[in-house]
Protein backbone atom coordinates (compact mmCIF):
# COMPACT_ATOMS: atom_id res chain seq x y z
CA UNK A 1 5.86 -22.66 35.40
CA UNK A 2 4.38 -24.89 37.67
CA UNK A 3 1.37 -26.26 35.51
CA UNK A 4 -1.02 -24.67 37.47
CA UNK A 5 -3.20 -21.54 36.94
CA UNK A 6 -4.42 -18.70 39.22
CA UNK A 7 -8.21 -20.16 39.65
CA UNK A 8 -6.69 -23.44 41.03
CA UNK A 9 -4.58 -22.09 43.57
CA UNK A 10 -5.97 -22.36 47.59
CA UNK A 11 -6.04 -19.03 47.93
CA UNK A 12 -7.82 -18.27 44.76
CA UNK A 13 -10.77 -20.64 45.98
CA UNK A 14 -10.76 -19.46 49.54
CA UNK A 15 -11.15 -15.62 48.20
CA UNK A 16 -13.89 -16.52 45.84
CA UNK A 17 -15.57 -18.44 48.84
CA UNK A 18 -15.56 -15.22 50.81
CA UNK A 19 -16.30 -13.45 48.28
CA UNK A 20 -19.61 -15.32 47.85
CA UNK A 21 -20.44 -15.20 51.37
CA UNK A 22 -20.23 -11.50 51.35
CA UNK A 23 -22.56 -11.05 48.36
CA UNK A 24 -25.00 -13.35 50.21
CA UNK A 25 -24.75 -11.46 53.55
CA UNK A 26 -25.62 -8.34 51.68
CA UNK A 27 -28.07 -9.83 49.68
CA UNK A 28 -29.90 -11.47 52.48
CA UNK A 29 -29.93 -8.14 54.93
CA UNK A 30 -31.34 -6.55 52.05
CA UNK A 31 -34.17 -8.77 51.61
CA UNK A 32 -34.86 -9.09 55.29
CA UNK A 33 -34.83 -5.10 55.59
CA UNK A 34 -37.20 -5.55 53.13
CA UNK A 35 -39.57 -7.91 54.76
CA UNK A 36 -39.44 -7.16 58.62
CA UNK A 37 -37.94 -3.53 58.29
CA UNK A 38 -34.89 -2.10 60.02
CA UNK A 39 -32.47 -4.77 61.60
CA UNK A 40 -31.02 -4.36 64.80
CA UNK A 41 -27.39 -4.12 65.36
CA UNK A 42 -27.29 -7.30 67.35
CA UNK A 43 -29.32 -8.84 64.65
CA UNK A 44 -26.68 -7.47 62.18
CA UNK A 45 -23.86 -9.14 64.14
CA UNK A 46 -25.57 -12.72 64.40
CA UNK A 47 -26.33 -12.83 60.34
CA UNK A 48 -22.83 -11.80 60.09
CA UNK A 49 -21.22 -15.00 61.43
CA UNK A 50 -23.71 -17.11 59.91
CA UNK A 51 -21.49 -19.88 57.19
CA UNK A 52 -22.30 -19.46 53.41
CA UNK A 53 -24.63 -23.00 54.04
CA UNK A 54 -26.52 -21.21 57.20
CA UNK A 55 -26.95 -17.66 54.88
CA UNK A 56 -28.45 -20.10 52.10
CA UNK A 57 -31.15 -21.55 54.37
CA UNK A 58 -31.92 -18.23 55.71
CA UNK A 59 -32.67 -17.11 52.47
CA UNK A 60 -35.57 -19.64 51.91
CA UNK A 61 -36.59 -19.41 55.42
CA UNK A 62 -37.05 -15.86 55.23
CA UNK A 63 -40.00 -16.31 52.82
CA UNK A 64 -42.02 -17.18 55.38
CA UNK A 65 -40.74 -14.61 58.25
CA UNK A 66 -43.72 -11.82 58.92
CA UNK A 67 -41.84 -9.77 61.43
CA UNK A 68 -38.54 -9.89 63.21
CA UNK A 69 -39.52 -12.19 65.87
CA UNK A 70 -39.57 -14.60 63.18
CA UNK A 71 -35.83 -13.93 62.25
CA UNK A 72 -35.00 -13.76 65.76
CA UNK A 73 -36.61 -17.59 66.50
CA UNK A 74 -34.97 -18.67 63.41
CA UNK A 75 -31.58 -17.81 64.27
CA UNK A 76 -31.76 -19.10 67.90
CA UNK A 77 -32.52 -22.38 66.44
CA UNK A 78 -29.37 -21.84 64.71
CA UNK A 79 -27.87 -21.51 67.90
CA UNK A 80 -26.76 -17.55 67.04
């Protein structure tokens, strides 16, 4: 009707967004369970308002974590 299709509507992008930034999330708890063991709640909360760009760089920084004092440094320098 209008000339436009679902996939270029606003709220078509904005869902997909979130919808990537939930599959990150998930993705990097998963690995970070993984690597420094059982995440705290508060941990939990502070990944969870992390932006899609923040969750990316976590996920090459925690490569190098060893234990969750790593993770915990990393996201105070995020200012979480």
């Amino acid at each position: 009707m209008l000339g436009i299709t679902l996939e270029q509507t606003r709220v078509y992008q904005e869902a997909k967004e979130e919808g990537r930034e939930e599959e990150a999330k998930s993705l990097i708890l998963r690995q970070l369970t993984r690597r420094v063991g059982e995440l705290p709640e508060s941990v939990r909360i502070q990944i969870d308002t992390l932006s899609l760009m923040q969750l990316e760089s976590l996920g090459e920084a925690l490569l190098d974590f060893s234990n969750l004092s790593d993770l915990e440094v990393w996201l105070a320098e995020q200012g979480q």
